[in-house]
Protein backbone atom coordinates (compact mmCIF):
# COMPACT_ATOMS: atom_id res chain seq x y z
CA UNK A 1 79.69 121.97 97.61
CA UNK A 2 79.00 125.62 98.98
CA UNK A 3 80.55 128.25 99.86
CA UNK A 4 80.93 129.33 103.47
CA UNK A 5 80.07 132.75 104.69
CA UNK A 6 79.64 135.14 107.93
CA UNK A 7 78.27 138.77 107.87
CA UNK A 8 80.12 141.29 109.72
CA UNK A 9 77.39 143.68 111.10
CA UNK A 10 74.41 142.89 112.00
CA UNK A 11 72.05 145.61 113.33
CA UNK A 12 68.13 145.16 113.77
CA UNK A 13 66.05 142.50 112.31
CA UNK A 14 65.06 145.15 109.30
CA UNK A 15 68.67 145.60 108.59
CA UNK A 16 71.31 144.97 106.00
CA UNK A 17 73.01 142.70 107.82
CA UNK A 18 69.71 140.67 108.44
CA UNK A 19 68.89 141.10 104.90
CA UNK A 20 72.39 139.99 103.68
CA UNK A 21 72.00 136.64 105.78
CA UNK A 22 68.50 136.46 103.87
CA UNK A 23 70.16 136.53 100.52
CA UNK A 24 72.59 133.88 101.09
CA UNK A 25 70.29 131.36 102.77
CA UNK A 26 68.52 131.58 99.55
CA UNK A 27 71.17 131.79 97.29
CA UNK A 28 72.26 127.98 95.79
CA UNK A 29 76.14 127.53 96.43
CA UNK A 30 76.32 129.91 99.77
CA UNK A 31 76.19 128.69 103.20
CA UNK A 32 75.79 130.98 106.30
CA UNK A 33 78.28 130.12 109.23
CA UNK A 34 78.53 132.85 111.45
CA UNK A 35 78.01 136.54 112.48
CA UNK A 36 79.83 139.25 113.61
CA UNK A 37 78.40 141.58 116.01
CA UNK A 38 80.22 143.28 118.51
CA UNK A 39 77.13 144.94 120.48
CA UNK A 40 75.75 142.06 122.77
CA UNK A 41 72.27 143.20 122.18
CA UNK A 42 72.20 142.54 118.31
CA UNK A 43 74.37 139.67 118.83
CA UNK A 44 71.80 137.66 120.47
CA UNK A 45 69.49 138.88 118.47
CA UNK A 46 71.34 137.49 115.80
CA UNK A 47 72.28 134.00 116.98
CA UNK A 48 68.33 133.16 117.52
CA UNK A 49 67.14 134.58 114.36
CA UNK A 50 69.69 133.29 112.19
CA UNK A 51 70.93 129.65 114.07
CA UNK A 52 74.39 130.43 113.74
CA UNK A 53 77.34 131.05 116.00
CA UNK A 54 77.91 134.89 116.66
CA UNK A 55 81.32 136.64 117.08
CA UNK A 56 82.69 140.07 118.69
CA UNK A 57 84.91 141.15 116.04
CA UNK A 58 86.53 139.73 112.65
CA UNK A 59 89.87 139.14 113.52
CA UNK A 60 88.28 136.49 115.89
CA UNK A 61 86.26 135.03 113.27
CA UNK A 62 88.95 134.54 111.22
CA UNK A 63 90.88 132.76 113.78
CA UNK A 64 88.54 130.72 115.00
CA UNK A 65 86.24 129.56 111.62
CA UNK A 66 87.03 127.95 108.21
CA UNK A 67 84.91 131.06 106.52
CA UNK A 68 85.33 131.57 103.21
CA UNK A 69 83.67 134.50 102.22
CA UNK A 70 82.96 137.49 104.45
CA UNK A 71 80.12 140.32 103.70
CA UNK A 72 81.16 143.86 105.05
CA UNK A 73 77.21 145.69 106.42
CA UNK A 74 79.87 147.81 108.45
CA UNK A 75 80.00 151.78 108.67
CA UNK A 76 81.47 153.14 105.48
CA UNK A 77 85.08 154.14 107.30
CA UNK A 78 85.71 150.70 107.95
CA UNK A 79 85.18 148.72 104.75
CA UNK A 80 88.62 149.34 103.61
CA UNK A 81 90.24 147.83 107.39
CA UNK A 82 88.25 145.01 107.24
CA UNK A 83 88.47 144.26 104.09
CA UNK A 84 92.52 143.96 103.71
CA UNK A 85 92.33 142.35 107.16
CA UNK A 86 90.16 139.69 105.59
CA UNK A 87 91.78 139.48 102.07
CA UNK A 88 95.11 139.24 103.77
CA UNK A 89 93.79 136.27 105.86
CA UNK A 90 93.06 134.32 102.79
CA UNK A 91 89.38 135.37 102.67
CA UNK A 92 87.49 136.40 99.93
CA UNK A 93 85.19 140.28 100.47
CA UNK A 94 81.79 141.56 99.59
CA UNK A 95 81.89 144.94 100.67
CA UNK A 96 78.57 146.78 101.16
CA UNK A 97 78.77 149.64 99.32
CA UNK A 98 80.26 152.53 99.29
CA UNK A 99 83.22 150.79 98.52
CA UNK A 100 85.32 152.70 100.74
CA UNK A 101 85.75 156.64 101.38
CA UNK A 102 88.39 157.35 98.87
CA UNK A 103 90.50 155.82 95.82
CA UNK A 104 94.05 155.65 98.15
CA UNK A 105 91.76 152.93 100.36
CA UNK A 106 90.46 151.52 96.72
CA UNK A 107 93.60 150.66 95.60
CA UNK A 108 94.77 149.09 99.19
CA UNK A 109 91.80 146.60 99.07
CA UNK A 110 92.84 145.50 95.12
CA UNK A 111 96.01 145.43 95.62
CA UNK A 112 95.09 143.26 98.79
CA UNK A 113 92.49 141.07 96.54
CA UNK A 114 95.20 140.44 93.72
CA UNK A 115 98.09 139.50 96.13
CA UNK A 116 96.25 137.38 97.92
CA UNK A 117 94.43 135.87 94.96
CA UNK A 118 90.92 135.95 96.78
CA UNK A 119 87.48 137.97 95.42
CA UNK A 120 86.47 141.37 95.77
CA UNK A 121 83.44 142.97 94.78
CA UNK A 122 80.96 145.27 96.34
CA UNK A 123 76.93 145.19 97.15
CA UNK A 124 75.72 147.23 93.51
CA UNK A 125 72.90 145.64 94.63
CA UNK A 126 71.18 148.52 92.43
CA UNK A 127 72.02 147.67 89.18
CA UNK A 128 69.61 145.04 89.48
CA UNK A 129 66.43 147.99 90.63
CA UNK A 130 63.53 147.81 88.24
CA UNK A 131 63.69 151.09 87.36
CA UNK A 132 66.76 151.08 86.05
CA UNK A 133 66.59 148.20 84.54
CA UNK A 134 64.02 149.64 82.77
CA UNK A 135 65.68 152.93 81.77
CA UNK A 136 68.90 150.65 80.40
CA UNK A 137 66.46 148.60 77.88
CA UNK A 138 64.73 151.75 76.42
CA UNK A 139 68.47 152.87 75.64
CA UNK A 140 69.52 149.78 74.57
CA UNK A 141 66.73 149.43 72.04
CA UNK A 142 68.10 152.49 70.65
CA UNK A 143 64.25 154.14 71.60
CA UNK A 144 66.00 157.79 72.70
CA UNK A 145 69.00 157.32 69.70
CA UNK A 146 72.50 158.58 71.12
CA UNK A 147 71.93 159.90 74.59
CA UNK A 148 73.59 163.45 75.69
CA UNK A 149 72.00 164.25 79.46
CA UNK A 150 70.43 161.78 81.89
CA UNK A 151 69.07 163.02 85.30
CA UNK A 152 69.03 160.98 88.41
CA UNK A 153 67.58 161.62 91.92
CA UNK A 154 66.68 160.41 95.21
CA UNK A 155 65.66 162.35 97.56
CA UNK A 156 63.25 163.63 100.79
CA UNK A 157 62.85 165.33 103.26
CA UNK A 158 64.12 163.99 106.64
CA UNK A 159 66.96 163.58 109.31
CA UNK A 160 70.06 161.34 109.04
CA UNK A 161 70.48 159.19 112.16
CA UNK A 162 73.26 157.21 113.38
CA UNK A 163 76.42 157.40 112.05
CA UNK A 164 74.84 157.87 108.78
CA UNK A 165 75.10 161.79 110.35
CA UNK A 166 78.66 161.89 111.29
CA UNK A 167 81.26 162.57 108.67
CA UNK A 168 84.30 160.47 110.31
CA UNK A 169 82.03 157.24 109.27
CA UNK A 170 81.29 158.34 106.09
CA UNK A 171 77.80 159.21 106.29
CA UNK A 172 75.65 161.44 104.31
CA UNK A 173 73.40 161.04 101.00
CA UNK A 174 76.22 161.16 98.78
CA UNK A 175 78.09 157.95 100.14
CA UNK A 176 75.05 156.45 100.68
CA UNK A 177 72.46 156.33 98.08
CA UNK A 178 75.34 158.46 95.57
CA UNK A 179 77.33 155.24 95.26
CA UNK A 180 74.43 153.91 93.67
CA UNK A 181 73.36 156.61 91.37
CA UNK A 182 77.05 157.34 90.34
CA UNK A 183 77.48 153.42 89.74
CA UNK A 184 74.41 153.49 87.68
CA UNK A 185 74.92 156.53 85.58
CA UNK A 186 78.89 154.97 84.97
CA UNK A 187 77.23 151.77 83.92
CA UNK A 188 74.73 153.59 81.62
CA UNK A 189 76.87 155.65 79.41
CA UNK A 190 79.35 154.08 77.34
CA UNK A 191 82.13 156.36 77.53
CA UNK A 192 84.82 157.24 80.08
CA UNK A 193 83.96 159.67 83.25
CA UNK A 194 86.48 162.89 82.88
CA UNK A 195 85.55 165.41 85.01
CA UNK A 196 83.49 166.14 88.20
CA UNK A 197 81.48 169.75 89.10
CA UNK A 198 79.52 169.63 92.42
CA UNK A 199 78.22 171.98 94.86
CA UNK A 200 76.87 170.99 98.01
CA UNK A 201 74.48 172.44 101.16
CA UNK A 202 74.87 171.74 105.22
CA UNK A 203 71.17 173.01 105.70
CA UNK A 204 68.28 172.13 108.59
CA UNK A 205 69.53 169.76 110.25
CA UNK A 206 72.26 169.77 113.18
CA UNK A 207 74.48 167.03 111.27
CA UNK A 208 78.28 167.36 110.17
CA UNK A 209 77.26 165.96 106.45
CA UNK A 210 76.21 167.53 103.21
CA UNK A 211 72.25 167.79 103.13
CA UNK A 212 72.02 168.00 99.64
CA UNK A 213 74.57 167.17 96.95
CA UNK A 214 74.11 168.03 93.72
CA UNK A 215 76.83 166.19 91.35
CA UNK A 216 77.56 167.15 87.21
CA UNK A 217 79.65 164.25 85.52
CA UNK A 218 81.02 164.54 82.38
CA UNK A 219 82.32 161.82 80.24
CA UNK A 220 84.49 161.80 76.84
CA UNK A 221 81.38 160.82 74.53
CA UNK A 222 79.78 164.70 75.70
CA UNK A 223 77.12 162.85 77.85
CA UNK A 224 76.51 164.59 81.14
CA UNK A 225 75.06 163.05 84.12
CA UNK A 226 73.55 165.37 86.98
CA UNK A 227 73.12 163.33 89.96
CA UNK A 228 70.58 165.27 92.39
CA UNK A 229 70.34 163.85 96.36
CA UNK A 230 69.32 165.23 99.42
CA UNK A 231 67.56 164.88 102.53
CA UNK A 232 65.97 168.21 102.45
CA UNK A 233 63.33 168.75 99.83
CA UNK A 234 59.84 169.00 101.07
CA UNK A 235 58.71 167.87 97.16
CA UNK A 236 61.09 165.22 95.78
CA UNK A 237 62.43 164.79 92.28
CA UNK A 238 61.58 162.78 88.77
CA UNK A 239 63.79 160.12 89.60
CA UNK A 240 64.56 159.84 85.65
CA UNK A 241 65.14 162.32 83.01
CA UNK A 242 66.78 160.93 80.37
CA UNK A 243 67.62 162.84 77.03
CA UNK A 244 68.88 161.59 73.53
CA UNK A 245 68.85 162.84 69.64
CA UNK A 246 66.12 160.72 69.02
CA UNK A 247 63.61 160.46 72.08
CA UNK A 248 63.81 161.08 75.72
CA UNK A 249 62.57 159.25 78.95
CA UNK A 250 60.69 160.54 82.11
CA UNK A 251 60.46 158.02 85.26
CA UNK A 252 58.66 160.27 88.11
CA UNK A 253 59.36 157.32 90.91
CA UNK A 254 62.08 154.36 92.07
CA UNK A 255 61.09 151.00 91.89
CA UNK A 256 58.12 149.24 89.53
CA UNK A 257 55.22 151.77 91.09
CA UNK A 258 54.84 153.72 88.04
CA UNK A 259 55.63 153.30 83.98
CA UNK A 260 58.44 155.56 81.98
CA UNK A 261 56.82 157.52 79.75
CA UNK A 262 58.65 157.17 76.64
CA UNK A 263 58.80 160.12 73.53
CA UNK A 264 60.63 158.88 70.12
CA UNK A 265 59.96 158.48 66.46
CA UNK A 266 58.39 155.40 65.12
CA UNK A 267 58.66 155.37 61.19
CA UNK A 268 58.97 159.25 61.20
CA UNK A 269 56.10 159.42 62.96
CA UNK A 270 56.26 161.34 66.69
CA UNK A 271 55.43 158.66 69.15
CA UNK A 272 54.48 159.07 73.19
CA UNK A 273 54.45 155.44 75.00
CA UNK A 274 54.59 154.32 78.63
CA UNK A 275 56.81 151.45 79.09
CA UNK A 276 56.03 148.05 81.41
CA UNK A 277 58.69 147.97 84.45
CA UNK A 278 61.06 145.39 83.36
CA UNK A 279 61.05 142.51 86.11
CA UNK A 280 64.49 142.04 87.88
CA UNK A 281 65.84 140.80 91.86
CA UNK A 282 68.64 141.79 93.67
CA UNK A 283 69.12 138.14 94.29
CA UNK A 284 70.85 137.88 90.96
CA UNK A 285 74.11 140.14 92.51
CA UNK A 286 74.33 136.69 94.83
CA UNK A 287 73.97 134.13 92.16
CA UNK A 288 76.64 135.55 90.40
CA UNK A 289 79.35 135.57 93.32
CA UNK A 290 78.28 131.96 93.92
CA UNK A 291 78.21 131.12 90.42
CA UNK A 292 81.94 133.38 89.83
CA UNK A 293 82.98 131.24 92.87
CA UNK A 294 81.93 127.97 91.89
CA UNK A 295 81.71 128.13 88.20
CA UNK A 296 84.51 130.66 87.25
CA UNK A 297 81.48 132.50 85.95
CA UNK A 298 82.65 136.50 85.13
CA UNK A 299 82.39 138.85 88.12
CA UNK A 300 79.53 141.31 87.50
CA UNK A 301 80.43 144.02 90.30
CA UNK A 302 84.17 144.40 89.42
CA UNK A 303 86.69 146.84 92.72
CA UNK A 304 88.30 147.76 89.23
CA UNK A 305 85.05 149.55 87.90
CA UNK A 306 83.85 150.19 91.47
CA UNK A 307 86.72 152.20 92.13
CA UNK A 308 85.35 154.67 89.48
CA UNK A 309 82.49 155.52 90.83
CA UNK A 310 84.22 156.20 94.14
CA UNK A 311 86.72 158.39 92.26
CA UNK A 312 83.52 159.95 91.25
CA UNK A 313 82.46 160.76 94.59
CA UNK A 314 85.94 161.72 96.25
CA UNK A 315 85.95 163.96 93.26
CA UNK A 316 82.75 165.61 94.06
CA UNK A 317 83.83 166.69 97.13
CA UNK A 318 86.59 168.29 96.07
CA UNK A 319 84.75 170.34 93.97
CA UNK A 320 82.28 170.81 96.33
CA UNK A 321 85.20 172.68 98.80
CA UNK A 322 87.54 174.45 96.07
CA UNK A 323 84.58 175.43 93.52
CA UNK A 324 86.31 174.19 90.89
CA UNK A 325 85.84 171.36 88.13
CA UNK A 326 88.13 168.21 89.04
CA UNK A 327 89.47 166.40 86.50
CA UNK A 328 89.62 162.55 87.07
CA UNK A 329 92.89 161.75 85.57
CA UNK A 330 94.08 163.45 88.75
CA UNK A 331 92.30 160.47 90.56
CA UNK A 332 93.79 157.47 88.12
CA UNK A 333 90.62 157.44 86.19
């Protein structure tokens, strides 16, 4: 028994929506049936790279397929559209991530996902990255003791293209590779998210999104996370920094290219050690949804806890515009 599935968006053959149809050929359970693509181009490159009937929009997928489960690899300002249209039709949704552009279009696509009784979660692909992997088992061995301040960054120096540029679709860093630092950092500290400071620039380039965001979360156990992106720094940052009473962690790059150097106490004794990359594949976010599908295995990605992070970001913004400090109970959080 599998489960059948179609990606909506395609692209290029380097692109999420090609990489999505990679994950679920070679995911046990899931069975790719179709693609969307409205732009004839990528269409037929689709159809002879993945063997598999192509279609102009959703709502004709749905009409004319027994799909099961649909993948979202759409611009950010439609994820919430397609998402109830899709839920609504019986379906279930993996959105790619960001969820959607604000907690008002989170709620619709719950709400849709619980009256419908159908699956919703979103591509945290992330949480599976070796680096922070790594960074979450030096905490959890209790290496850096209670942790007060963790820094995370990604960041360059280069142009946004497409409609990664163009507010309306919900481009810029902070939707983009923010989701995934702000998911992270939620998932890291044990403690609720309560308020949001962020100030952002609309430097270099001729774009209509932020060029550098620069986000200050601060949750009820005193922890702060600063979450640093941009796409204008000629020298990038550590992408770690992570302090606690007993030790702190510095990761200079993403991904398994270089070792955290850890500081702590061993027996009372100061320590400095660098610290392996733990091994982990973003093939495991697909194993779970077939295994949650199949099995009744526990969601990993949960809208529920997905919808804070995006409360996060909407947030951010916010403060961003009025100067101010929002508080997230404003938001439902």
């Amino acid at each position: 028994m599998s489960i059948k599935c179609a990606v909506v968006g395609y692209g290029s053959t380097h692109s999420m929506g090609a990489h999505h149809c990679n994950q679920i050929r070679n995911t046990e359970g899931l069975e790719l049936i179709a693609v969307v693509e409205p732009v004839p181009e990528r269409a037929a490159l689709a159809a002879e790279k993945e063997q598999v009937p192509t279609f102009p929009s959703l709502t004709e997928l749905l009409a004319k397929t027994d799909v099961e489960l649909v993948i979202l690899v759409t611009p950010h300002d439609t994820h919430m559209p397609l998402a109830v249209e899709a839920l609504v039709a019986g379906r279930h949704v993996i959105s790619e991530k960001v969820m959607c552009l604000n907690t008002a279009e989170a709620d619709k696509m719950i709400e849709a996902a619980r009256a419908n009784k159908r699956m919703l979660s979103v591509y945290h692909n992330r949480r599976w990255d070796t680096d922070y992997v790594t960074v979450r088992s030096v905490i959890d061995a209790g290496l850096l003791g209670e942790v007060f301040d963790i820094e995370s960054a990604v960041g360059g120096y280069g142009r946004p293209t497409g409609w990664r540029a163009e507010k309306k679709h919900g481009g810029g860093m902070l939707y983009d590779w923010g989701a995934h630092l702000v998911d992270q950092a939620i998932q890291m500290v044990p403690a609720k998210p309560l308020r949001v400071f962020a100030t952002m620039q609309y430097r270099v380039w001729d774009v209509d999104v932020e060029t550098h965001a620069s986000v200050h979360i601060t949750f009820a156990n005193s922890c702060v996370a600063h979450i640093d992106l941009g796409n204008i720094s000629w020298i990038p940052r550590h992408r770690w920094l992570v302090r606690g009473e007993d030790g702190a962690l510095f990761k200079q790059t993403l991904g398994d290219d270089s070792r955290a150097r850890v500081h702590t106490v061993v027996n009372s004794v100061k320590t400095q050690m660098d610290i392996e990359p733990v091994p982990a594949s973003w093939s495991s976010y697909y194993e779970n949804i077939a295994a949650h599908l199949l099995q009744g295995a526990e969601l990993i990605v949960k809208p529920e806890e997905v919808r804070v992070a995006v409360a996060v970001i909407e947030a951010a913004f916010k403060s961003a515009e009025t100067g101010a400090v929002v508080e997230l109970s404003s938001l439902g959080v």
